[in-house]
PDB file of N, CA and C in Angstrom:
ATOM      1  N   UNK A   1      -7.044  12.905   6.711  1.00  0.00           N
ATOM      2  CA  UNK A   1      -6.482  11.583   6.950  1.00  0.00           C
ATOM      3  C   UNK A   1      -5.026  11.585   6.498  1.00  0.00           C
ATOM      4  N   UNK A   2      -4.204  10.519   7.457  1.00  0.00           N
ATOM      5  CA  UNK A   2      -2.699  10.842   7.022  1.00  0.00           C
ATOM      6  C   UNK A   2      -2.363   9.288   7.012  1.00  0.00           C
ATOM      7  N   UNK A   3      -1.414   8.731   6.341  1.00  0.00           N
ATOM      8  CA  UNK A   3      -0.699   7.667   6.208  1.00  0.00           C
ATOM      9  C   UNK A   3       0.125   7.420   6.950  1.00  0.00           C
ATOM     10  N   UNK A   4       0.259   6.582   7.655  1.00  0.00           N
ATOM     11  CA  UNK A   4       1.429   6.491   8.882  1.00  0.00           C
ATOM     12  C   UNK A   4       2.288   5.145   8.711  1.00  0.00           C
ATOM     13  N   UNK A   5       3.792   5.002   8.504  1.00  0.00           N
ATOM     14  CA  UNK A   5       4.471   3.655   8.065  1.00  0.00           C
ATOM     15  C   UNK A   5       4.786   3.546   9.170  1.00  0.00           C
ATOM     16  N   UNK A   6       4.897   2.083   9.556  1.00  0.00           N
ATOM     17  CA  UNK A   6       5.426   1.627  11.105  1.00  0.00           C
ATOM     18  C   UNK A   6       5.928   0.365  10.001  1.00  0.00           C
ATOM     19  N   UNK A   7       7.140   0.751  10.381  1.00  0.00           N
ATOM     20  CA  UNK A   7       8.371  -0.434   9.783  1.00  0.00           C
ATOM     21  C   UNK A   7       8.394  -1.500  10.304  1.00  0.00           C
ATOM     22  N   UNK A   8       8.606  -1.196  12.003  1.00  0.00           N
ATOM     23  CA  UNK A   8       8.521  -2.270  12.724  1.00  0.00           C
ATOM     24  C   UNK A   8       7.421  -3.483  12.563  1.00  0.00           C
ATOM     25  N   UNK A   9       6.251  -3.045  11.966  1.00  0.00           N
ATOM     26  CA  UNK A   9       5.082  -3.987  11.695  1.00  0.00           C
ATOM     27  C   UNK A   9       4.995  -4.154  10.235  1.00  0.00           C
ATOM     28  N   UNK A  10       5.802  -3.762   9.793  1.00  0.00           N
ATOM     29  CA  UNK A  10       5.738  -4.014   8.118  1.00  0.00           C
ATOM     30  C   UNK A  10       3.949  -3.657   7.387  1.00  0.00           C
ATOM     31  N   UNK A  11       3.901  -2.247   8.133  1.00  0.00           N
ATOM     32  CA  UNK A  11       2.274  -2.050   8.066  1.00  0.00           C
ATOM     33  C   UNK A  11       1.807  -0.678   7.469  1.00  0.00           C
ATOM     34  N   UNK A  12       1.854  -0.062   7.054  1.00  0.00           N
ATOM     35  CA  UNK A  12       0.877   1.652   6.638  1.00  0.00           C
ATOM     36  C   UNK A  12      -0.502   1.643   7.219  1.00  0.00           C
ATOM     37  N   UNK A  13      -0.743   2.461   7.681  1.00  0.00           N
ATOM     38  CA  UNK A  13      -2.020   2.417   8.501  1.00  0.00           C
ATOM     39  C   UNK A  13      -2.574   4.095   8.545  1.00  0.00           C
ATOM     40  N   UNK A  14      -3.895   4.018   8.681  1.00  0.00           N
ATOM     41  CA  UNK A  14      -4.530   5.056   8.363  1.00  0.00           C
ATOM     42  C   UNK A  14      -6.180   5.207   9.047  1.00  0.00           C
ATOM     43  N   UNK A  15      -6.383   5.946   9.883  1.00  0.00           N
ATOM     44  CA  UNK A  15      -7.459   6.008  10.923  1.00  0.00           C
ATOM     45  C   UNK A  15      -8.130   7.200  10.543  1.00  0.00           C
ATOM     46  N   UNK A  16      -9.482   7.230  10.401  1.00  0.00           N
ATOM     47  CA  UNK A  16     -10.738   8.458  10.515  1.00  0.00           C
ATOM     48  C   UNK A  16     -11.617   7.986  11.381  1.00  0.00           C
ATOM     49  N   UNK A  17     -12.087   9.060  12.548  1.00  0.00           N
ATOM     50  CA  UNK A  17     -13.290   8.636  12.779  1.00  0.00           C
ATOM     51  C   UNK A  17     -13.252   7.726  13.876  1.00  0.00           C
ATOM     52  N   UNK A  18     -12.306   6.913  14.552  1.00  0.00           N
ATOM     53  CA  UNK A  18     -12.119   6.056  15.322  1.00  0.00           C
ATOM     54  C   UNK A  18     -12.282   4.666  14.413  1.00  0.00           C
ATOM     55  N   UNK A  19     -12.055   4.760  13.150  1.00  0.00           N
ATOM     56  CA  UNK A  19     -12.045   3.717  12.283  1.00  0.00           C
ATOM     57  C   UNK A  19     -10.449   3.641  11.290  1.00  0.00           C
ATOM     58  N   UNK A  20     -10.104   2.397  10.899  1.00  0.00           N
ATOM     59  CA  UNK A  20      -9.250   2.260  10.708  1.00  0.00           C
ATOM     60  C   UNK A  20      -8.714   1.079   9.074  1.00  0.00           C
ATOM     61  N   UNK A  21      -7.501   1.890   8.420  1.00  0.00           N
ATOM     62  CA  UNK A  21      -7.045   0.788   7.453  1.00  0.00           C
ATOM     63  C   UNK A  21      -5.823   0.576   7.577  1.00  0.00           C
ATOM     64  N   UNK A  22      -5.374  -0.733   6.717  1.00  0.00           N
ATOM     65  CA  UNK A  22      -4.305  -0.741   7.057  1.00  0.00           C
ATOM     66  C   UNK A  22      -3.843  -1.760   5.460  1.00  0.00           C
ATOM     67  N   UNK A  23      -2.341  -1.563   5.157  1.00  0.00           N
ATOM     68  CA  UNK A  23      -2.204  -1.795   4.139  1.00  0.00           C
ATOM     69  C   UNK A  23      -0.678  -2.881   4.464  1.00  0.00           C
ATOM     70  N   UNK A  24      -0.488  -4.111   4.430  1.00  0.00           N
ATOM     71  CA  UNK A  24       0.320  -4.950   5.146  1.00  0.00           C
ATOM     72  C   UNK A  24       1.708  -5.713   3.732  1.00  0.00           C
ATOM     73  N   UNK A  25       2.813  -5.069   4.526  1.00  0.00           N
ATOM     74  CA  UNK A  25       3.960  -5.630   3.131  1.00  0.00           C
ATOM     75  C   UNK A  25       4.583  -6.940   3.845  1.00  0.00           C
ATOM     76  N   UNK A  26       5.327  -7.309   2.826  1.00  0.00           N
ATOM     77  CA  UNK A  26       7.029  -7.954   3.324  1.00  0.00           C
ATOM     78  C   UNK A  26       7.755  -7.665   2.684  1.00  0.00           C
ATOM     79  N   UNK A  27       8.990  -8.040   3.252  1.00  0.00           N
ATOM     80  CA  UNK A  27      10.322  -7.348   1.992  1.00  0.00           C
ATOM     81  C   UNK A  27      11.157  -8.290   2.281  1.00  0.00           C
ATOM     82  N   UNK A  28      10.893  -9.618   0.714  1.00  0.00           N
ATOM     83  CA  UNK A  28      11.218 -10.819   0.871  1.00  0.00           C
ATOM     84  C   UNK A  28      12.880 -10.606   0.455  1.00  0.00           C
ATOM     85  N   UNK A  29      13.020  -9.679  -0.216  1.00  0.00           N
ATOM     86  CA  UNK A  29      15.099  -9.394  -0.249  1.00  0.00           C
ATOM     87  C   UNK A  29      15.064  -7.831  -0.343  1.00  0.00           C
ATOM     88  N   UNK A  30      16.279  -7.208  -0.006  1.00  0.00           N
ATOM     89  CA  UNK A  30      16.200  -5.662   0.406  1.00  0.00           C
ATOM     90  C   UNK A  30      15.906  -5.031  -0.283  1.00  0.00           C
ATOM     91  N   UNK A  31      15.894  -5.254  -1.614  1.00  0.00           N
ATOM     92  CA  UNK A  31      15.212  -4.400  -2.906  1.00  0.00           C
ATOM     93  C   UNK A  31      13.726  -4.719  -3.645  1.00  0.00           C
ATOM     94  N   UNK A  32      13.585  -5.360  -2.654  1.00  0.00           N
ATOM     95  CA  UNK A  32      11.741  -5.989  -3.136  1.00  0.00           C
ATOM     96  C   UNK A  32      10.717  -5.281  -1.880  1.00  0.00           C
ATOM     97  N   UNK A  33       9.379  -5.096  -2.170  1.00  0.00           N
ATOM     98  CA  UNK A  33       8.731  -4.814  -1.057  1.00  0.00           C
ATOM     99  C   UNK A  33       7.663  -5.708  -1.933  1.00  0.00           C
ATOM    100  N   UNK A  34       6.995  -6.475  -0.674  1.00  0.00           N
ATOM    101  CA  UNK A  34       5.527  -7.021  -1.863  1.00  0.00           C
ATOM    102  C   UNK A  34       4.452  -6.874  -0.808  1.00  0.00           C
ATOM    103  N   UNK A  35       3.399  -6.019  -1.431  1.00  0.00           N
ATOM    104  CA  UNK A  35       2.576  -5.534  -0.716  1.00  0.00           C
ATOM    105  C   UNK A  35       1.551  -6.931  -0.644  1.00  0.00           C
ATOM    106  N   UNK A  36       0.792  -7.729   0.531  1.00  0.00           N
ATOM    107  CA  UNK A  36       0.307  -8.898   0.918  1.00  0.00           C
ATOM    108  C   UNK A  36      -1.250  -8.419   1.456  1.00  0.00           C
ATOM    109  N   UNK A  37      -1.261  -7.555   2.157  1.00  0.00           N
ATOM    110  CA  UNK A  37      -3.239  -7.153   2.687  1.00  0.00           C
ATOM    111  C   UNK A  37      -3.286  -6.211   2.653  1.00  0.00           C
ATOM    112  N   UNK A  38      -4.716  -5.823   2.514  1.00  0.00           N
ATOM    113  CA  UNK A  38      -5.245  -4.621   2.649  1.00  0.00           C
ATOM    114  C   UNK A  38      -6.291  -5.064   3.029  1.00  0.00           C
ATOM    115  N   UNK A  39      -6.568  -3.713   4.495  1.00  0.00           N
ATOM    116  CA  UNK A  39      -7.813  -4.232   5.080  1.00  0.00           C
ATOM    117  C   UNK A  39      -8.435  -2.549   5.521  1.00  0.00           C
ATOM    118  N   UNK A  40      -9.669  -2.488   4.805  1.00  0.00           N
ATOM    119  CA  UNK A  40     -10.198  -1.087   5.477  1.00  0.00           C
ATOM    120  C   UNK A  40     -11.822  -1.640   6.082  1.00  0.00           C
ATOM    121  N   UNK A  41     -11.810  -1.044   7.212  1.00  0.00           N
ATOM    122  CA  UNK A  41     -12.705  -1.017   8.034  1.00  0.00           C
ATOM    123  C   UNK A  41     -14.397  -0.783   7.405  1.00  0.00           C
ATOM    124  N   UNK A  42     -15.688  -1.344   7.231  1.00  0.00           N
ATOM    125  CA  UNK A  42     -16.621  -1.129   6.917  1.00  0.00           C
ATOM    126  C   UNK A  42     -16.903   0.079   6.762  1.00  0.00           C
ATOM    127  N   UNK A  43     -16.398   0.496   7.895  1.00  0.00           N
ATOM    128  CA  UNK A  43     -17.167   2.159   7.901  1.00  0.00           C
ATOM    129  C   UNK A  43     -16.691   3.119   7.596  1.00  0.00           C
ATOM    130  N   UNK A  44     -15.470   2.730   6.673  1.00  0.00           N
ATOM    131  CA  UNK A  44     -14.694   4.013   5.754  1.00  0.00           C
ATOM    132  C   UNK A  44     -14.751   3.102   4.376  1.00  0.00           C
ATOM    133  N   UNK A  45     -15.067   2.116   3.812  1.00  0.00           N
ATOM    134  CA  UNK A  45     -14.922   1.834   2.696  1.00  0.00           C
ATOM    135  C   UNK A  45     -15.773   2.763   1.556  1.00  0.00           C
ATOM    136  N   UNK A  46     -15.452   2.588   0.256  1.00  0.00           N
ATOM    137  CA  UNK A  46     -15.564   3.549  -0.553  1.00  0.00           C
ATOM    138  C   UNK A  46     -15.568   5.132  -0.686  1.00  0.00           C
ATOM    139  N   UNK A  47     -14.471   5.487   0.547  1.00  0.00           N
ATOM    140  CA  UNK A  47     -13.950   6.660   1.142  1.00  0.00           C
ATOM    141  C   UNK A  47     -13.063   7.164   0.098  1.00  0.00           C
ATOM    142  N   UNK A  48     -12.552   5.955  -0.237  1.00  0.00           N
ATOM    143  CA  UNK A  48     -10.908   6.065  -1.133  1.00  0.00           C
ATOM    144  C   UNK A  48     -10.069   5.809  -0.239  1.00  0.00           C
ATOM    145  N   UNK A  49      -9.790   5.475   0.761  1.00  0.00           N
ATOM    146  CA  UNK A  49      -8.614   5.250   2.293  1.00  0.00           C
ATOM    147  C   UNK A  49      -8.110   3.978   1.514  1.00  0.00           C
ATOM    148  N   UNK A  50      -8.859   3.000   0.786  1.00  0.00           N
ATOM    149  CA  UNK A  50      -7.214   2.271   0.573  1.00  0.00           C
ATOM    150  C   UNK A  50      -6.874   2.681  -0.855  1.00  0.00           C
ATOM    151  N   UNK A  51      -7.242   3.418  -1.681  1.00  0.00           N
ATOM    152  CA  UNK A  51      -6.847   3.750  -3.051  1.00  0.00           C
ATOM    153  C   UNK A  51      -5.363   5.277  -2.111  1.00  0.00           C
ATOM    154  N   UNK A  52      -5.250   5.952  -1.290  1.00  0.00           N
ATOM    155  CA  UNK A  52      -4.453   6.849  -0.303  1.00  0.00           C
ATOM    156  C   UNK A  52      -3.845   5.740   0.568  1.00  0.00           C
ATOM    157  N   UNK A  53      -3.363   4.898   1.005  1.00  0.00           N
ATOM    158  CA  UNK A  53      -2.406   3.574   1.530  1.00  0.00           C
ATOM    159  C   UNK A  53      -2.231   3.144   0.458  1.00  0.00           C
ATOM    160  N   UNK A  54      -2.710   2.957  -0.674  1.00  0.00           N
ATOM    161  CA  UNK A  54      -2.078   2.573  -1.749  1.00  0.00           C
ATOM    162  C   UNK A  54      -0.947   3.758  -2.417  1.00  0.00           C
ATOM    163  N   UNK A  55      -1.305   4.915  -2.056  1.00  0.00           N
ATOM    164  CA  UNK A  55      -0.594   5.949  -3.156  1.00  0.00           C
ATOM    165  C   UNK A  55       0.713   5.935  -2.485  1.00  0.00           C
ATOM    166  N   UNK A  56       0.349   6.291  -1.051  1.00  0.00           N
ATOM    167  CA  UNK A  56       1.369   6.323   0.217  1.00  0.00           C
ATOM    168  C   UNK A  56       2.390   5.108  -0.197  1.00  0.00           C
ATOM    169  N   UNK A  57       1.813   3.806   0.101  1.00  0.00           N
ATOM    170  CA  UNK A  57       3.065   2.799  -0.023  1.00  0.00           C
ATOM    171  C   UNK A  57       4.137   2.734  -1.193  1.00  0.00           C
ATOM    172  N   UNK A  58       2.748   2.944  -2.584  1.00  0.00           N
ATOM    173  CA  UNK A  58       3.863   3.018  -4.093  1.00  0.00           C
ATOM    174  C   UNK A  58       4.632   4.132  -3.620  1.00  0.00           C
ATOM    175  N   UNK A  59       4.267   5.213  -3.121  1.00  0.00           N
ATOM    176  CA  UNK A  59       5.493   6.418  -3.081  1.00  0.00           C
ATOM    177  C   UNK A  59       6.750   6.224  -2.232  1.00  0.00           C
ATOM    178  N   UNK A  60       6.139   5.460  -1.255  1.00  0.00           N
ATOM    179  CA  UNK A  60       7.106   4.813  -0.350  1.00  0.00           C
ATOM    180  C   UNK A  60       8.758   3.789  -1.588  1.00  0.00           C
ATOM    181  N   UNK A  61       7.609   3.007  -1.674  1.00  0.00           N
ATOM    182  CA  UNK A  61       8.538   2.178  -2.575  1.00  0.00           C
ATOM    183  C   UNK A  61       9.422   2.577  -3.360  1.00  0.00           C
ATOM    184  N   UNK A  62       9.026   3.735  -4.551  1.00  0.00           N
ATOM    185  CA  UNK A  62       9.802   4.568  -5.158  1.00  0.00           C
ATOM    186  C   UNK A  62      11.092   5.285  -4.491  1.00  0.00           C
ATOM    187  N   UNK A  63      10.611   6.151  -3.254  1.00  0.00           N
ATOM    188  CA  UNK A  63      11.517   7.220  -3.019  1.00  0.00           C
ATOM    189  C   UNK A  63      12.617   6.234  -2.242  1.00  0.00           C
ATOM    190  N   UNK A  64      12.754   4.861  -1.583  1.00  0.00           N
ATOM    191  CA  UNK A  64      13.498   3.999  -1.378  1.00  0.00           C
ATOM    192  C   UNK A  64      14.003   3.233  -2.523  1.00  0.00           C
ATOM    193  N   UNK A  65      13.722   3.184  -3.934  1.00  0.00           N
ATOM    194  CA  UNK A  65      14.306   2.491  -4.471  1.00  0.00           C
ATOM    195  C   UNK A  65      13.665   0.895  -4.589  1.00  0.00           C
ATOM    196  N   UNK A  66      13.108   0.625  -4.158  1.00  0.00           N
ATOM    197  CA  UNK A  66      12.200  -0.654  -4.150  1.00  0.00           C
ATOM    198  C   UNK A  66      11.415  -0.929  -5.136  1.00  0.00           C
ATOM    199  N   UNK A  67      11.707  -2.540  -6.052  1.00  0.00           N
ATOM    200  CA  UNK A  67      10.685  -2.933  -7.003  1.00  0.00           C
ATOM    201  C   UNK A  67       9.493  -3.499  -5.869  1.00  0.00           C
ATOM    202  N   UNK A  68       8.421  -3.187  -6.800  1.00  0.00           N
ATOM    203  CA  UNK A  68       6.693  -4.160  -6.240  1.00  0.00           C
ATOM    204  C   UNK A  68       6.514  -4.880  -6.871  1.00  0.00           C
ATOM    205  N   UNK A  69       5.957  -5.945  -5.877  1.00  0.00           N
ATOM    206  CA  UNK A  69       5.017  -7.187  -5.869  1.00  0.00           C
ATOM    207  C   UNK A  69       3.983  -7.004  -5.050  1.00  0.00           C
ATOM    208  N   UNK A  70       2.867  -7.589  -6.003  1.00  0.00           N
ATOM    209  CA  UNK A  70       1.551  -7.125  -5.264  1.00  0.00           C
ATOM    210  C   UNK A  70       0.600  -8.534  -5.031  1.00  0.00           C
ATOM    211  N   UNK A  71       1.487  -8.917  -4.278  1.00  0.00           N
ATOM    212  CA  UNK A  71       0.431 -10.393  -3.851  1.00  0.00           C
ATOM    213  C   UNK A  71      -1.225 -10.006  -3.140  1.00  0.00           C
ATOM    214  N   UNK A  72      -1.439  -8.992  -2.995  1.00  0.00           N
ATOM    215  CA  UNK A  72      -2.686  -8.344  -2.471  1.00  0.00           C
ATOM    216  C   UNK A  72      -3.736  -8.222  -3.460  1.00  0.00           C
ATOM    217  N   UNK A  73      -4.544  -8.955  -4.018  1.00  0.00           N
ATOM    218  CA  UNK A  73      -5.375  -8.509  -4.551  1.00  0.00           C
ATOM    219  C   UNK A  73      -6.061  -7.087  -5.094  1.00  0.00           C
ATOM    220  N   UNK A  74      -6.132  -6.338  -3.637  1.00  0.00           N
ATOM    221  CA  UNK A  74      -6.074  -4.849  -4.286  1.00  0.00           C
ATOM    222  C   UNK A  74      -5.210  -4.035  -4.659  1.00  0.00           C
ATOM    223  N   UNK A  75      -4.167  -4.438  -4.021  1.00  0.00           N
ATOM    224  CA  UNK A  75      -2.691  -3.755  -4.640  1.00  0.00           C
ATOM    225  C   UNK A  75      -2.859  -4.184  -6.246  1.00  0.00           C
ATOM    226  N   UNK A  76      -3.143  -5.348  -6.551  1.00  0.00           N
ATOM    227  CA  UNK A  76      -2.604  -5.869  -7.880  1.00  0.00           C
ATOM    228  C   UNK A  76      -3.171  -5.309  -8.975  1.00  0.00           C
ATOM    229  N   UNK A  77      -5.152  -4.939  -8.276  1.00  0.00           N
ATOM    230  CA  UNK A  77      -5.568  -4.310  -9.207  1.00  0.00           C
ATOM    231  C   UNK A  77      -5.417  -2.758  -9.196  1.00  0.00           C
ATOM    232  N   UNK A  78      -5.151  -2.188  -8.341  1.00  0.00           N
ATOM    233  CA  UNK A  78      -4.812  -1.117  -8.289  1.00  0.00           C
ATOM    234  C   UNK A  78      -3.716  -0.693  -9.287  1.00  0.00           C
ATOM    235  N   UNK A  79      -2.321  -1.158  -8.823  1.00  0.00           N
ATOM    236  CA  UNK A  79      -1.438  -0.786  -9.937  1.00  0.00           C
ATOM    237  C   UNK A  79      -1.405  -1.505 -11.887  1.00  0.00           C
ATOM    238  N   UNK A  80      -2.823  -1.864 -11.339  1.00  0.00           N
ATOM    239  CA  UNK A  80      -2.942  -2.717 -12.797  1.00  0.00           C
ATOM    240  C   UNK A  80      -3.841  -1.286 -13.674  1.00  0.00           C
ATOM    241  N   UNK A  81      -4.559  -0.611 -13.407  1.00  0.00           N
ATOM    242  CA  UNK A  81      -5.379   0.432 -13.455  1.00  0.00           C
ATOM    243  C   UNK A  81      -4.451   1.779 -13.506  1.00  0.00           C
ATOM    244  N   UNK A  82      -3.179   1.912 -13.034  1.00  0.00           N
ATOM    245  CA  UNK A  82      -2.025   3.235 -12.751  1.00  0.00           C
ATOM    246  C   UNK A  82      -1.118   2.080 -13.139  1.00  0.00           C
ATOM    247  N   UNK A  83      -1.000   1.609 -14.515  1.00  0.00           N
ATOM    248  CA  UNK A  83      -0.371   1.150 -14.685  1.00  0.00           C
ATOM    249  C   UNK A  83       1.229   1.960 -15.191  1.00  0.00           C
ATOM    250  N   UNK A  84       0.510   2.610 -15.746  1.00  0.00           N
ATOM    251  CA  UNK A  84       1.363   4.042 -16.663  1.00  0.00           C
ATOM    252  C   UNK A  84       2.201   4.804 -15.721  1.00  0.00           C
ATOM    253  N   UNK A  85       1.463   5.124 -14.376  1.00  0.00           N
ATOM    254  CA  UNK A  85       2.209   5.929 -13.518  1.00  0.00           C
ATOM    255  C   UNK A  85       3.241   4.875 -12.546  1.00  0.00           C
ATOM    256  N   UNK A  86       2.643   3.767 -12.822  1.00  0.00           N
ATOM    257  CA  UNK A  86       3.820   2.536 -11.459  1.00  0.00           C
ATOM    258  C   UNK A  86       4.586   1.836 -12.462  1.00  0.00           C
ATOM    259  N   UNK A  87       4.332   1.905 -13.326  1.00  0.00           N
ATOM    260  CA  UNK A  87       5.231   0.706 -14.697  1.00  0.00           C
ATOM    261  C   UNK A  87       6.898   1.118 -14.297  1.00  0.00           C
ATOM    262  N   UNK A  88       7.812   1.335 -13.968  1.00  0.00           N
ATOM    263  CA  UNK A  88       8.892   1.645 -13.754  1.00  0.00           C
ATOM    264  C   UNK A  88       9.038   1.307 -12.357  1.00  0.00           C
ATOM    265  N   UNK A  89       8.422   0.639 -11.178  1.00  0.00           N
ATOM    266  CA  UNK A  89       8.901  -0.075  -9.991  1.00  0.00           C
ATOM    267  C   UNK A  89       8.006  -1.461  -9.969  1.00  0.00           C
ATOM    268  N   UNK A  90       7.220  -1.761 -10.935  1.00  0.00           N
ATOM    269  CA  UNK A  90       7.132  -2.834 -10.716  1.00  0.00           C
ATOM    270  C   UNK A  90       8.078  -3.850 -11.241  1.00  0.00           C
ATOM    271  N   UNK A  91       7.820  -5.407 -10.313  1.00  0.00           N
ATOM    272  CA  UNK A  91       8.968  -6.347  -9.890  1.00  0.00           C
ATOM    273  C   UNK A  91       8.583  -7.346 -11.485  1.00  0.00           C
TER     274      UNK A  91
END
């Protein structure tokens, strides 16, 4: 499985199987990204596919320079848990 960013949709997305996740931002000023949904498909959940759209986007965020906001529920707990490894881009 691979992580795929489509800017244009402000989206990371990630397909196995003919099944699909997807991990949904905004970037409310040019140095913010705040990650807003995450949605993985029934039939890949507890795969780990959004804990990998999660790793993908924080890395994203980093190698651009971007603080996070995690209005997403799973984003929030996610980097609440890797707190140690994301503590330096969060907003």
């Amino acid at each position: 499985m691979s992580v795929h960013h489509h800017s244009d949709d402000q989206e990371f997305t990630i397909s196995k199987d003919g099944f699909s996740g997807e991990l949904a931002y905004a970037r409310p000023t040019k140095d913010l990204i705040d990650f807003t949904h995450t949605f993985v498909d029934e039939n890949l959940r507890g795969q780990g596919v959004a804990e990998e759209l999660a790793r993908a986007a924080l890395a994203f965020a980093r190698e651009n320079h971007l603080k996070v906001k995690t209005t997403c529920t799973f984003m929030h707990g996610f980097v609440k848990r890797h707190h140690d490894e994301y503590a330096d881009i969060l907003a």
